[in-house]
Protein backbone atom coordinates (compact mmCIF):
# COMPACT_ATOMS: atom_id res chain seq x y z
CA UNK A 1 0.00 0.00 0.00
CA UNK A 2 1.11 3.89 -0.73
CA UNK A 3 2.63 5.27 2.66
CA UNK A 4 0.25 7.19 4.53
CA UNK A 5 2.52 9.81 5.96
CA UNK A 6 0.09 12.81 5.98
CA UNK A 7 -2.19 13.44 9.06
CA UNK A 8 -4.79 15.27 8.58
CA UNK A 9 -6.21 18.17 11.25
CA UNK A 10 -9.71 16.35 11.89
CA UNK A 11 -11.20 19.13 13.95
CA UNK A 12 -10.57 21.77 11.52
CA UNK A 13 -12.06 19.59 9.16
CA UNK A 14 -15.27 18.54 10.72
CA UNK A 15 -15.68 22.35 11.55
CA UNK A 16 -15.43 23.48 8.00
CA UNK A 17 -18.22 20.79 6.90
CA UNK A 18 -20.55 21.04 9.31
CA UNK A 19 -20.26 25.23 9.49
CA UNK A 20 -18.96 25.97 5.89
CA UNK A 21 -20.61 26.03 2.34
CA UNK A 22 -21.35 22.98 0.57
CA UNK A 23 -17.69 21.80 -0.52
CA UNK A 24 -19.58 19.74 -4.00
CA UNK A 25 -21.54 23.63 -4.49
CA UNK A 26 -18.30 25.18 -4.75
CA UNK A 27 -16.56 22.74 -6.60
CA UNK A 28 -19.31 23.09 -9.49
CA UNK A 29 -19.20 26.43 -8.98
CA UNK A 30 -15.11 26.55 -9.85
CA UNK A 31 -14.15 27.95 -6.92
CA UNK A 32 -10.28 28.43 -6.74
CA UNK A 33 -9.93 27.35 -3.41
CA UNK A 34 -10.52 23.89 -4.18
CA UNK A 35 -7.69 22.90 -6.59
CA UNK A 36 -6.68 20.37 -5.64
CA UNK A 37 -9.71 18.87 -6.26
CA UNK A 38 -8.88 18.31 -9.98
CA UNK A 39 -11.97 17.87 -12.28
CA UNK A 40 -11.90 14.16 -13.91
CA UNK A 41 -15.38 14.10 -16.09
CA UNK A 42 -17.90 16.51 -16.25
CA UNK A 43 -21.49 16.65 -18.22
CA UNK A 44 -24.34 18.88 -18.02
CA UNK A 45 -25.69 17.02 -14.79
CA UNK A 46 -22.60 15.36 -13.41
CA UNK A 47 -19.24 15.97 -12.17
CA UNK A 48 -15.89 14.07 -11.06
CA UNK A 49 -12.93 14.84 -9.43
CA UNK A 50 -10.01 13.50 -7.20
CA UNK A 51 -10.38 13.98 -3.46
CA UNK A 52 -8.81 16.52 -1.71
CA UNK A 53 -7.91 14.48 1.19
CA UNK A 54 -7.03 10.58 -0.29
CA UNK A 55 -6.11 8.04 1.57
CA UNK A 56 -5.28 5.77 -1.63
CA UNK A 57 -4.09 6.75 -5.06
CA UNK A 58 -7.05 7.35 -7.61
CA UNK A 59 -9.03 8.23 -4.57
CA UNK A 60 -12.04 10.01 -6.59
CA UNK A 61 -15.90 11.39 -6.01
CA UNK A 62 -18.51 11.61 -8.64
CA UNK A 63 -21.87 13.97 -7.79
CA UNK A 64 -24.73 15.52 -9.26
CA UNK A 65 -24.12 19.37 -10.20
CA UNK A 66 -27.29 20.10 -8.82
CA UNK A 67 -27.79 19.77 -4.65
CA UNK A 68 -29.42 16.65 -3.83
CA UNK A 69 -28.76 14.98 -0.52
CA UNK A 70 -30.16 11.53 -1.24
CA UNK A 71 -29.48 8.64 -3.37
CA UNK A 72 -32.70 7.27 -2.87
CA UNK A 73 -34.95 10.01 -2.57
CA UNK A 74 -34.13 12.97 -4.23
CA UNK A 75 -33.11 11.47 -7.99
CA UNK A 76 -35.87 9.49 -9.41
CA UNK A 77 -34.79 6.19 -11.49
CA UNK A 78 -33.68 7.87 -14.72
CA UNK A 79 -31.36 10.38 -12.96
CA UNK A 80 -30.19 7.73 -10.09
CA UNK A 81 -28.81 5.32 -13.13
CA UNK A 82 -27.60 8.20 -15.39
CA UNK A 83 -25.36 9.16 -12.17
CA UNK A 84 -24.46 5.19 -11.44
CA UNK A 85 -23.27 5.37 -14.99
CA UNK A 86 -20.84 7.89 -14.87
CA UNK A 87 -19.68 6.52 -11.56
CA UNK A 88 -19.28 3.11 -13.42
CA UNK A 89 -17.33 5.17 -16.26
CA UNK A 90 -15.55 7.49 -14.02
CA UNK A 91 -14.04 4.61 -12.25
CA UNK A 92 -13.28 2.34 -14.88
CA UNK A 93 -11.14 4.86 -15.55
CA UNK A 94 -9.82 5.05 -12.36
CA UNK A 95 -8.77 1.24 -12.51
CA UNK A 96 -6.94 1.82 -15.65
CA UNK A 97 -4.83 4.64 -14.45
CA UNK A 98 -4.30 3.14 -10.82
CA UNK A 99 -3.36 -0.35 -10.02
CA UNK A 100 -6.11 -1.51 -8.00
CA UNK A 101 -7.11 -4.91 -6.52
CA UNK A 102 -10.82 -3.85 -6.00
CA UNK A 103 -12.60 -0.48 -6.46
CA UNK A 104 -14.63 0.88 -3.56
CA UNK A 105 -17.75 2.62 -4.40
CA UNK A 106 -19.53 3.92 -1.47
CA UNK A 107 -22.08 7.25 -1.17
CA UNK A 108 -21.39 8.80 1.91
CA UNK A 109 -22.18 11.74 4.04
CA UNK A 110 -24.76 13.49 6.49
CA UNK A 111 -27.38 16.35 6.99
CA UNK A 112 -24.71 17.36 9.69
CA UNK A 113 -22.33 17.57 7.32
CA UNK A 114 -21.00 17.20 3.69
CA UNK A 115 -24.74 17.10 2.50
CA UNK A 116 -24.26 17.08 -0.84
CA UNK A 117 -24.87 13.84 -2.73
CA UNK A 118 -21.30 12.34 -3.76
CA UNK A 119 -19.95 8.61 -4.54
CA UNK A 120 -16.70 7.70 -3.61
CA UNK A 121 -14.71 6.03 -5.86
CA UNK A 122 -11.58 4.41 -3.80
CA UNK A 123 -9.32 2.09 -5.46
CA UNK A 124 -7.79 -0.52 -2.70
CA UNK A 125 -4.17 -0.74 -4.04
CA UNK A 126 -2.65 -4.38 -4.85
CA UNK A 127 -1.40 -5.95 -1.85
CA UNK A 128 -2.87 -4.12 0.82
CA UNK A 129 -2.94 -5.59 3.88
CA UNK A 130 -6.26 -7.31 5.15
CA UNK A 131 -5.64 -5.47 8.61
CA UNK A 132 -6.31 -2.20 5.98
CA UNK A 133 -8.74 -2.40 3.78
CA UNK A 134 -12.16 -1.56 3.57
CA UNK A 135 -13.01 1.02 6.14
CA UNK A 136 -9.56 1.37 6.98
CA UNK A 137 -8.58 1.88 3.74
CA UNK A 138 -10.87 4.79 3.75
CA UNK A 139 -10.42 6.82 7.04
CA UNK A 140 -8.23 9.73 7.02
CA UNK A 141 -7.63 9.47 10.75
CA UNK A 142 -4.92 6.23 9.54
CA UNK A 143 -3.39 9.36 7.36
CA UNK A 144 -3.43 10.64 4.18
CA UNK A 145 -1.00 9.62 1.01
CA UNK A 146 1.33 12.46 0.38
CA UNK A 147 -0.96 15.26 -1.91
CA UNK A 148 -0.41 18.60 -3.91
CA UNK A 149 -1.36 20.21 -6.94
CA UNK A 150 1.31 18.49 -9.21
CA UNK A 151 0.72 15.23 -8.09
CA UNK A 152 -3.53 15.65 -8.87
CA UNK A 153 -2.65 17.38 -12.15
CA UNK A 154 -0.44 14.52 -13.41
CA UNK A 155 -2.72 12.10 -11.57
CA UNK A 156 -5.62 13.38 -13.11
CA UNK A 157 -4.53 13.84 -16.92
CA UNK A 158 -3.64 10.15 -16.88
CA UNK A 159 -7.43 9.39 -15.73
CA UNK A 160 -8.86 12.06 -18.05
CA UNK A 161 -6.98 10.24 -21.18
CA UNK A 162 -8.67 7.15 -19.75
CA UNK A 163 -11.94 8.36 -20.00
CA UNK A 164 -11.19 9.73 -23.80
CA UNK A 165 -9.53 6.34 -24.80
């Protein structure tokens, strides 16, 4: 597995989430402050990008542009599969630009916090151990792989020439 040497300050991130703007809102919105959030796939209705805080290479989210909160609720059957598509697409992708032993896809997310209706795409790198995968795999609080704008661009062409080829 990648080394997880980056910790991440929890408290100042639960505090922006549950006090701040919708991060997903200002991501549509192309709001400089989030660049390292590097746009993957984008359509009139949907959007992708890498994470801002991964905890495995290829570590990306897929939403709706427009603020929904639930899977289940708020996108009736058409626009639930159109998004499941581009998740499906989006981390194909993924798979082919990261070595990957399985790809987590998981919607997560609260009304306390990070509201906005987003997939996570999280590719569980090749020999991982057992002890940390799955939910381990996922939590930031067992650090973060080491992240900055040259390391999403270049991560993120290599997915974007996925999706074209």
């Amino acid at each position: 597995m990648t080394a997880r040497s980056e910790r991440m300050d929890l408290d100042a991130y639960v505090e922006r989430v549950r006090n701040g703007p919708c991060f997903v809102c200002a991501i549509v919105s192309g709001d400089p402050a989030h660049d390292l959030e590097e746009i993957l796939y984008e359509d009139d209705r949907h959007l992708a990008f890498l994470a801002r805080y991964p905890t495995v290479p290829g570590y990306a989210l897929v939403c709706p542009k427009a603020h929904v909160e639930h899977a289940v609720r708020d996108l009736d059957e058409e626009d639930y599969l159109a998004l499941m598509a581009v998740v499906r697409r989006v981390a194909l992708a993924v798979e082919a630009a990261v070595p990957s032993e399985r790809t987590y896809l998981l919607t997560l997310g609260s009304q306390q916090g990070n509201a906005h209706l987003h997939w996570h795409i999280a590719p569980l790198p090749p020999g991982t151990p057992y002890h940390e995968q799955q939910f381990y795999a996922l939590m930031s609080e067992n650090g973060l792989i080491p992240w900055d704008t040259g390391r999403a661009a270049a991560l993120a062409a290599r997915i974007r020439a996925a999706l074209a080829g």
